[in-house]
PDB file of N, CA and C in Angstrom:
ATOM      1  N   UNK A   1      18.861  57.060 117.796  1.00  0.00           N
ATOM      2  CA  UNK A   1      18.772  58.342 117.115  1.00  0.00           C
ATOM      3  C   UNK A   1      20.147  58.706 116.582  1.00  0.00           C
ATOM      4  N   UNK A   2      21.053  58.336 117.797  1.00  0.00           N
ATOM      5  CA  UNK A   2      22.274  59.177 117.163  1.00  0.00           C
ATOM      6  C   UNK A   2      22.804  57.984 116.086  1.00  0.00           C
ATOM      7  N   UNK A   3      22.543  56.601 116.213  1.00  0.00           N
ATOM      8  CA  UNK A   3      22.978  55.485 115.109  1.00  0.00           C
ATOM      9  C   UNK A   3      22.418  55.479 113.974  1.00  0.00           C
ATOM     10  N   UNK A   4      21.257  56.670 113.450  1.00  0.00           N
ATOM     11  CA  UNK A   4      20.544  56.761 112.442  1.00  0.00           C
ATOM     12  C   UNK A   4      19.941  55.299 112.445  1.00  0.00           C
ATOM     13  N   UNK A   5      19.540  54.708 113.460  1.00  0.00           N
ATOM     14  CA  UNK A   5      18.204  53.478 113.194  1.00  0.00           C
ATOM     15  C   UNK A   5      17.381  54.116 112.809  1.00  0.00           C
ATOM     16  N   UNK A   6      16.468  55.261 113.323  1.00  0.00           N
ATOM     17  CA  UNK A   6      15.819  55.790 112.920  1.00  0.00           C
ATOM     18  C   UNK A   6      15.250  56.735 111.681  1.00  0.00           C
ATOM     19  N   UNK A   7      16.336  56.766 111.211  1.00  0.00           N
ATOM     20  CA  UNK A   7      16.566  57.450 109.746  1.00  0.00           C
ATOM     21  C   UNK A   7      15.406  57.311 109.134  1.00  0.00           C
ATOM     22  N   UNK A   8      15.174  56.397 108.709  1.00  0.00           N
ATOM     23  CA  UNK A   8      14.216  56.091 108.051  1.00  0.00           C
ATOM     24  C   UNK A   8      12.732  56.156 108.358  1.00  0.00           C
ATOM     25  N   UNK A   9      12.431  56.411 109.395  1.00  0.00           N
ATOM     26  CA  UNK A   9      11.073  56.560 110.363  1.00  0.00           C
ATOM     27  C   UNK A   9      10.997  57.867 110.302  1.00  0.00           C
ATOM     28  N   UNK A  10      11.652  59.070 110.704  1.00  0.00           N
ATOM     29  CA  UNK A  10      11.504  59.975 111.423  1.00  0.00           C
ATOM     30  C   UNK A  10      12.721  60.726 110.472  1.00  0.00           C
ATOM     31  N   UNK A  11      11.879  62.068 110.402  1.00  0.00           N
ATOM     32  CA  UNK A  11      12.566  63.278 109.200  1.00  0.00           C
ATOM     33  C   UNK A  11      13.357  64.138 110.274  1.00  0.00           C
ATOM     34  N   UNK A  12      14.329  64.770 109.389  1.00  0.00           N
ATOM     35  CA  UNK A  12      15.279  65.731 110.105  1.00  0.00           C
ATOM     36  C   UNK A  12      14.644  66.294 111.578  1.00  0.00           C
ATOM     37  N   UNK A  13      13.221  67.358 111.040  1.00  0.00           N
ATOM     38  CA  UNK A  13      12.754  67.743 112.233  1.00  0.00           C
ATOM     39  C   UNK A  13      12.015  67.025 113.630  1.00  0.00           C
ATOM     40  N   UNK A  14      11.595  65.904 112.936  1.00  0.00           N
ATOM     41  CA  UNK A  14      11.097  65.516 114.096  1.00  0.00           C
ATOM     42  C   UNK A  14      12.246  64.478 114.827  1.00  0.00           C
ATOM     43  N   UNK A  15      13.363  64.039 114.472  1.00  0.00           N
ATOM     44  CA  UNK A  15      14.676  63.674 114.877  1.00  0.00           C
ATOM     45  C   UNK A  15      15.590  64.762 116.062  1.00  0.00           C
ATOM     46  N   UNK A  16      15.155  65.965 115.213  1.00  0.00           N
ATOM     47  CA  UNK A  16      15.370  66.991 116.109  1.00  0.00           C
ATOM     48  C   UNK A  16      14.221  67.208 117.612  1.00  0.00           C
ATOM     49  N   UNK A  17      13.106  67.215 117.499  1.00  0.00           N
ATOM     50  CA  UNK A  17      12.132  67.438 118.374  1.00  0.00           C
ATOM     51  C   UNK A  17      12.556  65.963 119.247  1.00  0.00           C
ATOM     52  N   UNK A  18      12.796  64.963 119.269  1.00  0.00           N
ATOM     53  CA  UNK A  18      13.117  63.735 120.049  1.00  0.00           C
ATOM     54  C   UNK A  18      14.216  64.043 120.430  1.00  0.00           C
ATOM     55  N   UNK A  19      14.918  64.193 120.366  1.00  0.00           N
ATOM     56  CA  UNK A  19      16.192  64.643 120.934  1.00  0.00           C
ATOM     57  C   UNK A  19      15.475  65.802 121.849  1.00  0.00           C
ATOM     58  N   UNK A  20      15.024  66.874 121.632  1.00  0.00           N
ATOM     59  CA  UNK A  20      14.800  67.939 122.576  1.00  0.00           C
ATOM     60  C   UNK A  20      14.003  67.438 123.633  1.00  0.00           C
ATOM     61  N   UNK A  21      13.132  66.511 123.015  1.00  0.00           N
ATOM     62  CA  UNK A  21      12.402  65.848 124.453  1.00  0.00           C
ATOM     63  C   UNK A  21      12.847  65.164 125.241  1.00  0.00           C
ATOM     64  N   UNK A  22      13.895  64.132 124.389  1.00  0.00           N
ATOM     65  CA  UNK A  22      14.690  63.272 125.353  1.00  0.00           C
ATOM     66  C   UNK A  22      15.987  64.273 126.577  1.00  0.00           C
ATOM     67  N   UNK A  23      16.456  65.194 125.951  1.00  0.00           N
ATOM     68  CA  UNK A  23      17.526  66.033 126.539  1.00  0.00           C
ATOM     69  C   UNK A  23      16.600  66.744 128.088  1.00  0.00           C
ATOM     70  N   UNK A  24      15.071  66.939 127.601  1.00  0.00           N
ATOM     71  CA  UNK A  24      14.556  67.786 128.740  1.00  0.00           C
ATOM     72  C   UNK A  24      13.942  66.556 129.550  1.00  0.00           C
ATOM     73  N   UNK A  25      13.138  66.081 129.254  1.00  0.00           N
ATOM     74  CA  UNK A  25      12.822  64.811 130.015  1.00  0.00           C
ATOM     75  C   UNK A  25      13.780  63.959 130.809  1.00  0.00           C
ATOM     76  N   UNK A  26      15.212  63.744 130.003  1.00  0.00           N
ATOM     77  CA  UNK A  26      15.737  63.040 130.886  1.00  0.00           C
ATOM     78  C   UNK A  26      17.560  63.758 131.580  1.00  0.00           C
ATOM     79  N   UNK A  27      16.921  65.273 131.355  1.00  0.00           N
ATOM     80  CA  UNK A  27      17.543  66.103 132.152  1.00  0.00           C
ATOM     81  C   UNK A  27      19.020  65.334 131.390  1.00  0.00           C
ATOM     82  N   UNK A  28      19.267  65.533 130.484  1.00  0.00           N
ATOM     83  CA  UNK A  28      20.353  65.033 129.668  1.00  0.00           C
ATOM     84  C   UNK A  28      21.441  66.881 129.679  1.00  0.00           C
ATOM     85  N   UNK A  29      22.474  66.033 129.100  1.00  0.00           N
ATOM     86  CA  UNK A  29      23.562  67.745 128.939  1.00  0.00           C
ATOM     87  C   UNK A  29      23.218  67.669 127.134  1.00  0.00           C
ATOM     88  N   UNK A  30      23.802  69.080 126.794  1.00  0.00           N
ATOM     89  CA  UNK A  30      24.047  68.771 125.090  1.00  0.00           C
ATOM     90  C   UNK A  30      24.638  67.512 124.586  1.00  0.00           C
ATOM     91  N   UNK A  31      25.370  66.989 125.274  1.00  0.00           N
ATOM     92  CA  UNK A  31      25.398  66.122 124.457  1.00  0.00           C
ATOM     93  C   UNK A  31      25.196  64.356 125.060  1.00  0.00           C
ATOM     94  N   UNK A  32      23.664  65.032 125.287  1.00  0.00           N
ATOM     95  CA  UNK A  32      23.333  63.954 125.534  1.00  0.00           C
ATOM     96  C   UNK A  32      23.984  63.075 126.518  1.00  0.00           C
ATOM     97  N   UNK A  33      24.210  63.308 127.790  1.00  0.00           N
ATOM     98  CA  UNK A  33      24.666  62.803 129.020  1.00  0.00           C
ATOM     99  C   UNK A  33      24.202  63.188 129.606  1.00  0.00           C
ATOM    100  N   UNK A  34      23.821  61.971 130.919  1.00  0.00           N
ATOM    101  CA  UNK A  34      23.281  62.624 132.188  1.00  0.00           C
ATOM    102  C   UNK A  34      23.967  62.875 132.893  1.00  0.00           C
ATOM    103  N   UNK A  35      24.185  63.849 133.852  1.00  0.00           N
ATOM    104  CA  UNK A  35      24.853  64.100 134.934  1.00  0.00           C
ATOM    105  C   UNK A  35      24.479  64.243 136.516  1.00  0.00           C
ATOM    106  N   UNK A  36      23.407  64.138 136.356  1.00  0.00           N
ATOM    107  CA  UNK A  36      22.712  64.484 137.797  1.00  0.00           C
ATOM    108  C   UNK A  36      21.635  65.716 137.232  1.00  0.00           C
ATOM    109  N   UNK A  37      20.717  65.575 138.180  1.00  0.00           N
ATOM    110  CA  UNK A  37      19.356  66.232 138.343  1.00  0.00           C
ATOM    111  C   UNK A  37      18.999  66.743 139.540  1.00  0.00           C
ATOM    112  N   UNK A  38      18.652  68.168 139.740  1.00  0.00           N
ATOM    113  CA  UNK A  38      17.781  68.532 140.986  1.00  0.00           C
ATOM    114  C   UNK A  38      16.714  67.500 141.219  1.00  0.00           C
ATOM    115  N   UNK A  39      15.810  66.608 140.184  1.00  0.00           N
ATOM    116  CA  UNK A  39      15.079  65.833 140.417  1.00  0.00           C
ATOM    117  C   UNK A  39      15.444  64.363 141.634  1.00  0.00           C
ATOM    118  N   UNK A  40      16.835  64.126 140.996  1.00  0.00           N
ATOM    119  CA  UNK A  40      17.120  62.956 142.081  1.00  0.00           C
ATOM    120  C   UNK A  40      17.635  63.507 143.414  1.00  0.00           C
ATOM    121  N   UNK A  41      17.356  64.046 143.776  1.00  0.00           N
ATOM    122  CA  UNK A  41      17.783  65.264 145.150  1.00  0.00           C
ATOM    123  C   UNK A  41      18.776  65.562 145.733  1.00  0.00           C
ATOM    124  N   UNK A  42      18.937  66.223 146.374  1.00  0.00           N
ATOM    125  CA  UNK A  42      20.170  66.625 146.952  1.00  0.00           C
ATOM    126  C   UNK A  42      21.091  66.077 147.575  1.00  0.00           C
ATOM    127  N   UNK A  43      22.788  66.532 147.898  1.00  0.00           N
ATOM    128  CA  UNK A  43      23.610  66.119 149.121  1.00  0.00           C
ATOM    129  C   UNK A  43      22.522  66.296 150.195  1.00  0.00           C
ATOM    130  N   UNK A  44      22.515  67.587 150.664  1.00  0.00           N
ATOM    131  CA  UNK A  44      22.113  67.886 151.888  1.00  0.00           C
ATOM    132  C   UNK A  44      20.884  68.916 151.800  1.00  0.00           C
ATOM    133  N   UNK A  45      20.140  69.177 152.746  1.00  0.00           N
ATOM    134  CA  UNK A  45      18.971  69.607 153.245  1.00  0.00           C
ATOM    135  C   UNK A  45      19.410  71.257 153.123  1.00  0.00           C
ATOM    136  N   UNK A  46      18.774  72.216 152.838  1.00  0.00           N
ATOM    137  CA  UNK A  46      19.124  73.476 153.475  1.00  0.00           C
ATOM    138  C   UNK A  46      17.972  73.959 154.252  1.00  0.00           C
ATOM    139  N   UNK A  47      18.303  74.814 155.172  1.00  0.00           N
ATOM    140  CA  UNK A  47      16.898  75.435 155.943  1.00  0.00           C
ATOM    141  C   UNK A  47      17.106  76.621 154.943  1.00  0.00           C
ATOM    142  N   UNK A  48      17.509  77.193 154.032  1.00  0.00           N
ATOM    143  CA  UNK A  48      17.237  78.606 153.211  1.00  0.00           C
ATOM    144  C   UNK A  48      16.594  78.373 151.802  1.00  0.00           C
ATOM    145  N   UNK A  49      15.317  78.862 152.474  1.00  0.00           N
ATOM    146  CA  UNK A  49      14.672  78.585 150.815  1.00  0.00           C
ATOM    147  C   UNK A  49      15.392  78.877 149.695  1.00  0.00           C
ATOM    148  N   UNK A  50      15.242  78.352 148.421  1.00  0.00           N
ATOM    149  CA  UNK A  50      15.770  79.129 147.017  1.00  0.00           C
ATOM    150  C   UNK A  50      16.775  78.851 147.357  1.00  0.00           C
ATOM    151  N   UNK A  51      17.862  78.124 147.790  1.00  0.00           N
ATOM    152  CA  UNK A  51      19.382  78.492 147.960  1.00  0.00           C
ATOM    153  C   UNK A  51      19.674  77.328 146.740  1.00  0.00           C
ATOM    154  N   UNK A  52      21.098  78.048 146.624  1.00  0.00           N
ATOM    155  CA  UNK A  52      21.383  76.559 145.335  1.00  0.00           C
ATOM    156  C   UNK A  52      22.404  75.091 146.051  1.00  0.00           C
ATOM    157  N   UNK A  53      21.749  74.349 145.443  1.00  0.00           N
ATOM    158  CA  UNK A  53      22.056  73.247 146.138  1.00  0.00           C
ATOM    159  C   UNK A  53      22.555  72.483 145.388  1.00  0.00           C
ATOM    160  N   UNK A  54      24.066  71.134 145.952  1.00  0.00           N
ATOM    161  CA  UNK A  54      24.599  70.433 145.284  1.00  0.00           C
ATOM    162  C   UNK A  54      23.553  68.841 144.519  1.00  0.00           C
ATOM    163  N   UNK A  55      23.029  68.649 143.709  1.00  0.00           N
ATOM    164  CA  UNK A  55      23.230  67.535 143.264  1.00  0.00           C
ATOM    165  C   UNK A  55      23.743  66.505 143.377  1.00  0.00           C
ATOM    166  N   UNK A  56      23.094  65.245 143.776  1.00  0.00           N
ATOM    167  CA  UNK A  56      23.405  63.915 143.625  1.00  0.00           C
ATOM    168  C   UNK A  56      24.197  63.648 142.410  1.00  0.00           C
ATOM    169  N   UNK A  57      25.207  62.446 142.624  1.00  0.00           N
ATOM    170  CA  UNK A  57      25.692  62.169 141.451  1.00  0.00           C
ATOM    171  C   UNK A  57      25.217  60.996 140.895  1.00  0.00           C
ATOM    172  N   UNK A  58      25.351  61.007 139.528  1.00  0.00           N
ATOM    173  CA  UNK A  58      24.408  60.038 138.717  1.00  0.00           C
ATOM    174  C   UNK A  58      24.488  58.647 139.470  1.00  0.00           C
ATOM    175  N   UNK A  59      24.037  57.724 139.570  1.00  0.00           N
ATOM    176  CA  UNK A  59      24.474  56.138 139.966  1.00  0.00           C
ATOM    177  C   UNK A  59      24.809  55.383 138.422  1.00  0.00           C
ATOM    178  N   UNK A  60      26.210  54.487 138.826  1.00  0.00           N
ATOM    179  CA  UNK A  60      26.472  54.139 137.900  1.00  0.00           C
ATOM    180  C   UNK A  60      25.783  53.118 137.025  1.00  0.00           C
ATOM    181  N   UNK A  61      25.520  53.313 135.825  1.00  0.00           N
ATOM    182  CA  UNK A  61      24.756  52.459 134.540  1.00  0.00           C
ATOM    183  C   UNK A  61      25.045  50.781 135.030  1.00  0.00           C
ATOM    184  N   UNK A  62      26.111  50.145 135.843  1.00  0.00           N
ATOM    185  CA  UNK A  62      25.700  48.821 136.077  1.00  0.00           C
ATOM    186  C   UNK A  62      24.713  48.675 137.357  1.00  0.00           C
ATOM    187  N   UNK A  63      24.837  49.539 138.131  1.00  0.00           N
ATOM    188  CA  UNK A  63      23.919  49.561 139.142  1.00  0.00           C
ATOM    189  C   UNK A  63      22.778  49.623 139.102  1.00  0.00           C
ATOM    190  N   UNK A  64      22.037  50.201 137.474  1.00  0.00           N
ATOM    191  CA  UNK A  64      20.868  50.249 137.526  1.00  0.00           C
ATOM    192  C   UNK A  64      20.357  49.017 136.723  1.00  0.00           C
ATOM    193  N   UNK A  65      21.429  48.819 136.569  1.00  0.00           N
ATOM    194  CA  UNK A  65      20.726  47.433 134.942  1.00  0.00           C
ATOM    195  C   UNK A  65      20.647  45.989 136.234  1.00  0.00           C
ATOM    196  N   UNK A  66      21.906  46.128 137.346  1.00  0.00           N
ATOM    197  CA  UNK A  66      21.553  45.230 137.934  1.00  0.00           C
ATOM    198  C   UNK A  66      20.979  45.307 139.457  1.00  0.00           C
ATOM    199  N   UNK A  67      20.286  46.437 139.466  1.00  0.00           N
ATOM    200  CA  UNK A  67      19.219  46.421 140.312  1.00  0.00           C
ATOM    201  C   UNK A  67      17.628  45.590 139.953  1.00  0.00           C
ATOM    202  N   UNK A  68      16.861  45.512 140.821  1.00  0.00           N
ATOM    203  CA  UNK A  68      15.565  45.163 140.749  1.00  0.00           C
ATOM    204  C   UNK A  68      14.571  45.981 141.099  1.00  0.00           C
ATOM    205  N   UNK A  69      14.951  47.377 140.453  1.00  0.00           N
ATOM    206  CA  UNK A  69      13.714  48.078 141.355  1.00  0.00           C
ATOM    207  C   UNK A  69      13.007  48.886 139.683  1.00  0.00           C
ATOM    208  N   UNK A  70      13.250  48.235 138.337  1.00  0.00           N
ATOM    209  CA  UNK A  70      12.606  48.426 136.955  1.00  0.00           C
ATOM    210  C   UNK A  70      11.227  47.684 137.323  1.00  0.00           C
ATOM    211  N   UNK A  71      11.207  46.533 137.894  1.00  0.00           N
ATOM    212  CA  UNK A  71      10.037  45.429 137.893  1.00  0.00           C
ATOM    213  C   UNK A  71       9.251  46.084 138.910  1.00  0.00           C
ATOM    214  N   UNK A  72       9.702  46.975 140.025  1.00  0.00           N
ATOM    215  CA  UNK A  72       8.944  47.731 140.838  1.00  0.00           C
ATOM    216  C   UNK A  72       7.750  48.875 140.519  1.00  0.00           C
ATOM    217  N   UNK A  73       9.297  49.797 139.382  1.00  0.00           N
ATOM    218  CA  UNK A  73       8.463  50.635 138.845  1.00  0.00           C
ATOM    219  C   UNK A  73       7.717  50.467 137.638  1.00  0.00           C
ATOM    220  N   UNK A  74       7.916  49.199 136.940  1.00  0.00           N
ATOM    221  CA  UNK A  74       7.108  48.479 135.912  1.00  0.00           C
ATOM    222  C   UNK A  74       5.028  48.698 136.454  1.00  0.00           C
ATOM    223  N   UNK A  75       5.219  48.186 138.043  1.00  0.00           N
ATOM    224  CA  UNK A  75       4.193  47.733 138.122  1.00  0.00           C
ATOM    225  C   UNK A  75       3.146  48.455 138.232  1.00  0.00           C
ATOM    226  N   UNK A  76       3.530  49.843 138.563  1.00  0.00           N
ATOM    227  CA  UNK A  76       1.829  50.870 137.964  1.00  0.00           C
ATOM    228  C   UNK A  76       1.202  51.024 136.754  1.00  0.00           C
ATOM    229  N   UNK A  77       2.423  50.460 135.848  1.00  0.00           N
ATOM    230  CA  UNK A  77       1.998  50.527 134.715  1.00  0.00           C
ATOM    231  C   UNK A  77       1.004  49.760 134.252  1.00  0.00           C
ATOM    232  N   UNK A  78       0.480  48.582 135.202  1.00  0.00           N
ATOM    233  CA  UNK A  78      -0.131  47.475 134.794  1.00  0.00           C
ATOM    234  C   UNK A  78      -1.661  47.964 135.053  1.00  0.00           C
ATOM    235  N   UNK A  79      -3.070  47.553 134.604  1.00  0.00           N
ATOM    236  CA  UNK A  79      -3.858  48.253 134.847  1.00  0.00           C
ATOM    237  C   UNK A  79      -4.320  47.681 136.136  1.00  0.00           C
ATOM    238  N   UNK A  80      -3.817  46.523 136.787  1.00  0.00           N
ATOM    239  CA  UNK A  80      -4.170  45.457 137.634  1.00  0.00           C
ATOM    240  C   UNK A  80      -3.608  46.046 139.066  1.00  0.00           C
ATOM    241  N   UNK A  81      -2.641  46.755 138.923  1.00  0.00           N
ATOM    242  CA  UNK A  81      -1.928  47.382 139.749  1.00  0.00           C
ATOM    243  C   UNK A  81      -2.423  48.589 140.106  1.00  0.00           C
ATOM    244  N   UNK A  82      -2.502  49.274 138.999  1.00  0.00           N
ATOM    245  CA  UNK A  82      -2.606  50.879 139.074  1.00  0.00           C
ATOM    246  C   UNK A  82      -3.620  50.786 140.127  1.00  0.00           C
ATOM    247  N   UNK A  83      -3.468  52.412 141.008  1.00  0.00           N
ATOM    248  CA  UNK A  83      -4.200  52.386 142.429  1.00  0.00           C
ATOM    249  C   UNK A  83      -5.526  53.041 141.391  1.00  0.00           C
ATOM    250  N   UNK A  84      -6.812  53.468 142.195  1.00  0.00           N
ATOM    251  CA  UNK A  84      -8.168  53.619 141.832  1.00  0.00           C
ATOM    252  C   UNK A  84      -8.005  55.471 141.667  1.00  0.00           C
ATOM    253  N   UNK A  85      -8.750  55.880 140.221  1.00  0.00           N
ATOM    254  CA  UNK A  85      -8.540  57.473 140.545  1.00  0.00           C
ATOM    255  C   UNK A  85      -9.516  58.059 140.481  1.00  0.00           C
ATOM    256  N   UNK A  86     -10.623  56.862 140.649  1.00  0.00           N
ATOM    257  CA  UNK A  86     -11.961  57.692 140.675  1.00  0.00           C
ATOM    258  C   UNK A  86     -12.105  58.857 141.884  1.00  0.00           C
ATOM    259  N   UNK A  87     -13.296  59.412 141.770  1.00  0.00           N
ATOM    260  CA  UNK A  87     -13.805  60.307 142.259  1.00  0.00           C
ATOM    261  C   UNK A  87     -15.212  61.034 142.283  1.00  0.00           C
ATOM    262  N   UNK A  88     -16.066  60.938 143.798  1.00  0.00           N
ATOM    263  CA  UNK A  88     -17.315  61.089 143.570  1.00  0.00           C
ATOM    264  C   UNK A  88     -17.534  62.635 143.364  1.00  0.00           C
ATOM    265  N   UNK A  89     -18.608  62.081 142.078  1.00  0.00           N
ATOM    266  CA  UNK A  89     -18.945  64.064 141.884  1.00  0.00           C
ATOM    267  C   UNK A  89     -19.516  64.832 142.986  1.00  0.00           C
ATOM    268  N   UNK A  90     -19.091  65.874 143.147  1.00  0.00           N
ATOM    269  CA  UNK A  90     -19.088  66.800 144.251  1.00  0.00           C
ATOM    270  C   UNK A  90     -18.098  66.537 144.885  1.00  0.00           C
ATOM    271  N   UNK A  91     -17.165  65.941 145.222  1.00  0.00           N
ATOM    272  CA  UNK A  91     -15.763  65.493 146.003  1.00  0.00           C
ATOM    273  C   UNK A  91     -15.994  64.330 146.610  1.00  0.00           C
ATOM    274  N   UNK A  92     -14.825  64.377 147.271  1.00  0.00           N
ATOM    275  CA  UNK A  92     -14.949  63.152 148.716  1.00  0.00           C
ATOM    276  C   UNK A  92     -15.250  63.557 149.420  1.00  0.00           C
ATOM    277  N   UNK A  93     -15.446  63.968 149.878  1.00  0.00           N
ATOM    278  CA  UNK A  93     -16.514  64.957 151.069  1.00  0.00           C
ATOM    279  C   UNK A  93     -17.943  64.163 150.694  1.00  0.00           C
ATOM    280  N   UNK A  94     -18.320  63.514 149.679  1.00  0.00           N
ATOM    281  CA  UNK A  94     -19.918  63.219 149.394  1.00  0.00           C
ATOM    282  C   UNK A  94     -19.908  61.771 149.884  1.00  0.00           C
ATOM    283  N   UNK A  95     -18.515  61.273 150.108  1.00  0.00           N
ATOM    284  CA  UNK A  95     -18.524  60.008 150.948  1.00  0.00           C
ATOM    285  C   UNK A  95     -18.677  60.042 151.921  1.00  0.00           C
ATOM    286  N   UNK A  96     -18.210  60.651 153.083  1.00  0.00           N
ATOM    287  CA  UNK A  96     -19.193  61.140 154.114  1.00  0.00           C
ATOM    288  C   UNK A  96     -20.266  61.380 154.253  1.00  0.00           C
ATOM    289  N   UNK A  97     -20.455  62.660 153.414  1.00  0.00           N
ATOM    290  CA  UNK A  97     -22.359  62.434 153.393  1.00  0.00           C
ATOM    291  C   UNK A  97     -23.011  61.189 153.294  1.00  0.00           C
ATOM    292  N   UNK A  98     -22.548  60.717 152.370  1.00  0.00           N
ATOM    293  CA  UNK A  98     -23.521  59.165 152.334  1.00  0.00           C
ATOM    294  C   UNK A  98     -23.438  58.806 153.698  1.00  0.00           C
ATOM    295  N   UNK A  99     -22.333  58.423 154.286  1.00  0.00           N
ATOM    296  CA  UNK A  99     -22.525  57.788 155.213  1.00  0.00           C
ATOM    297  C   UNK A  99     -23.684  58.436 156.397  1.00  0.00           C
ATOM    298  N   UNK A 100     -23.576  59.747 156.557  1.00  0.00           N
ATOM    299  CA  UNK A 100     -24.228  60.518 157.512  1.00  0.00           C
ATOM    300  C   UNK A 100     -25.827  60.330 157.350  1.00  0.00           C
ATOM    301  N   UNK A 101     -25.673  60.679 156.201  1.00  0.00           N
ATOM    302  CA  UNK A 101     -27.156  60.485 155.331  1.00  0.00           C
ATOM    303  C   UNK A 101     -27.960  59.017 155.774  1.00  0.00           C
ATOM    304  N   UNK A 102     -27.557  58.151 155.953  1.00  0.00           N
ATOM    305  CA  UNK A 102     -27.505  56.468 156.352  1.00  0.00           C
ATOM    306  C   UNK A 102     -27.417  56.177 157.404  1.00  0.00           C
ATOM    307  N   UNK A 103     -26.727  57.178 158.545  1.00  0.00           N
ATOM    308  CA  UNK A 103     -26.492  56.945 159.968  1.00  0.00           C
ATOM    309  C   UNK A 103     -26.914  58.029 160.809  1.00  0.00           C
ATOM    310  N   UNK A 104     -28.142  58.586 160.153  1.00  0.00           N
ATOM    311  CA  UNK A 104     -27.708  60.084 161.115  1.00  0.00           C
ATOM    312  C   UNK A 104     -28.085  59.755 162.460  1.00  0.00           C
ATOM    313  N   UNK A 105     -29.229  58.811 162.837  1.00  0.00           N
ATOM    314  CA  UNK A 105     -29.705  58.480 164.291  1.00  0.00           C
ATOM    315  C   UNK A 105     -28.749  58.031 164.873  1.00  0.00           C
ATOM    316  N   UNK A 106     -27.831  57.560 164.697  1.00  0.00           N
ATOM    317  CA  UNK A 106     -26.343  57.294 165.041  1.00  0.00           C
ATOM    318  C   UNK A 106     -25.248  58.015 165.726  1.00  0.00           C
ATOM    319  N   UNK A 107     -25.739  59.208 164.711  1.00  0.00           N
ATOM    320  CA  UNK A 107     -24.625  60.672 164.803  1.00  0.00           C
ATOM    321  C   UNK A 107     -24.720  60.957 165.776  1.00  0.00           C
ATOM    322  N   UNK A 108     -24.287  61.935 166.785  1.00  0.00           N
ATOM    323  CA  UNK A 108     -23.852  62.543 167.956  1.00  0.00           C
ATOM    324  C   UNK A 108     -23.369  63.844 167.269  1.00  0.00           C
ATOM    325  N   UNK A 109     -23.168  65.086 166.464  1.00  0.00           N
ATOM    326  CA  UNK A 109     -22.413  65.970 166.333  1.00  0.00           C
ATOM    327  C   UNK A 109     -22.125  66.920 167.595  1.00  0.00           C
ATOM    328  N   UNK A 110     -21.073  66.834 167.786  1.00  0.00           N
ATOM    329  CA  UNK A 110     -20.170  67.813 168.453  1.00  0.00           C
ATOM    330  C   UNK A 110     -20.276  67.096 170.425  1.00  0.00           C
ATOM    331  N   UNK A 111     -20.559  65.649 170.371  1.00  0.00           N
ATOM    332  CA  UNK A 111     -20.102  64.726 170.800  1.00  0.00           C
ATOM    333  C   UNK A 111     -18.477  64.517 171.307  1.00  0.00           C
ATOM    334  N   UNK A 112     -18.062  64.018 172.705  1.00  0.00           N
ATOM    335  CA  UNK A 112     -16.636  64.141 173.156  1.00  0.00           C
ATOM    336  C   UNK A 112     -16.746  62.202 173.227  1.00  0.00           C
ATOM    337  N   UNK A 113     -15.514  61.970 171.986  1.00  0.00           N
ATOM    338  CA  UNK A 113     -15.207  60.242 172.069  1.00  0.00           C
ATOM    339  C   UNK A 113     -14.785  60.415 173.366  1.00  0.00           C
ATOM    340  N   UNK A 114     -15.272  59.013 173.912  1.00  0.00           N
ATOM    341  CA  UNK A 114     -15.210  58.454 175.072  1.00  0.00           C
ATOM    342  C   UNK A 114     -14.448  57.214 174.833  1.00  0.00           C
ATOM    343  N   UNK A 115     -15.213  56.248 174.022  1.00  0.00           N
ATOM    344  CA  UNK A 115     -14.535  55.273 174.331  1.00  0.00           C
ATOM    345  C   UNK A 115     -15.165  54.704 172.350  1.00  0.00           C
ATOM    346  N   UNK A 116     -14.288  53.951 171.824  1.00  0.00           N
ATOM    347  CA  UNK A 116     -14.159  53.033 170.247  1.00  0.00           C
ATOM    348  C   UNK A 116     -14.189  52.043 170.841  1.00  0.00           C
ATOM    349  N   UNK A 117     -15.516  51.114 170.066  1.00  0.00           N
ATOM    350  CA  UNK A 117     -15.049  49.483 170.458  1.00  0.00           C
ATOM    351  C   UNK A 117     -16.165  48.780 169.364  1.00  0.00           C
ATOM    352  N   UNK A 118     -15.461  47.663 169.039  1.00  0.00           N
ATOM    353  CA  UNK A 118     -15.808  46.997 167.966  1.00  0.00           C
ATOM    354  C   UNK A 118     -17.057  45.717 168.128  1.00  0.00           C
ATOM    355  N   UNK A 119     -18.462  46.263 167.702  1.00  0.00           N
ATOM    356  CA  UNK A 119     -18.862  45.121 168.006  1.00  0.00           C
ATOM    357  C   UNK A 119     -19.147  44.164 166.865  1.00  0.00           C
ATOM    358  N   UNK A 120     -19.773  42.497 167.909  1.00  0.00           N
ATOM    359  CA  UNK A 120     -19.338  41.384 166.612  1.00  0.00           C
ATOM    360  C   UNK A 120     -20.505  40.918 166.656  1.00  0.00           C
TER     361      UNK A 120
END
């Protein structure tokens, strides 16, 4: 953006709007530097709610290029990876039911466990 690669793609304003997203998204200063984020968390813990608290300091730019933890966070991105976000209508709570629904001669409600054991 700031090398005008983009010049040619993208008009004054929306050059401007990327920049505003990039500055808030990546908690950038005006001019475009990071410095640390409440997001990457704190020195220390406080027990006082709302209190203002020091900031982590950035980690330095070779540390991240030669870390291995990009291929880590690469991997939700994959659809093979990504965890499951379904959800049965009426909640999860209706996964239970099924089961109850399927086992009720089984059930015991308000039953004191005694003893778990696995049979084969």
């Amino acid at each position: 953006i700031k090398g005008h690669a983009l010049d040619s793609t993208l008009d004054a304003e929306e050059r401007s709007r990327l920049l505003q997203f990039l500055r808030n998204y990546g908690d950038l200063s005006e001019a475009l530097a990071y410095e640390g984020s409440a997001r990457a968390g704190h020195l220390k813990v406080s027990d006082v709610p709302q209190s203002v608290l020091d900031d982590k300091s950035p980690l330095a730019l070779e540390h991240l290029l030669h870390s291995d933890m990009w291929d880590e966070l690469l991997l939700c991105e994959f659809p093979e990876y990504s965890p499951t976000m379904f959800q049965p209508v009426g909640g999860m709570d209706r996964i239970v039911e099924a089961f109850y629904q399927r086992l009720t001669k089984e059930v015991h409600l308000g039953a004191e466990v005694q003893k778990i054991s696995q049979c084969t």
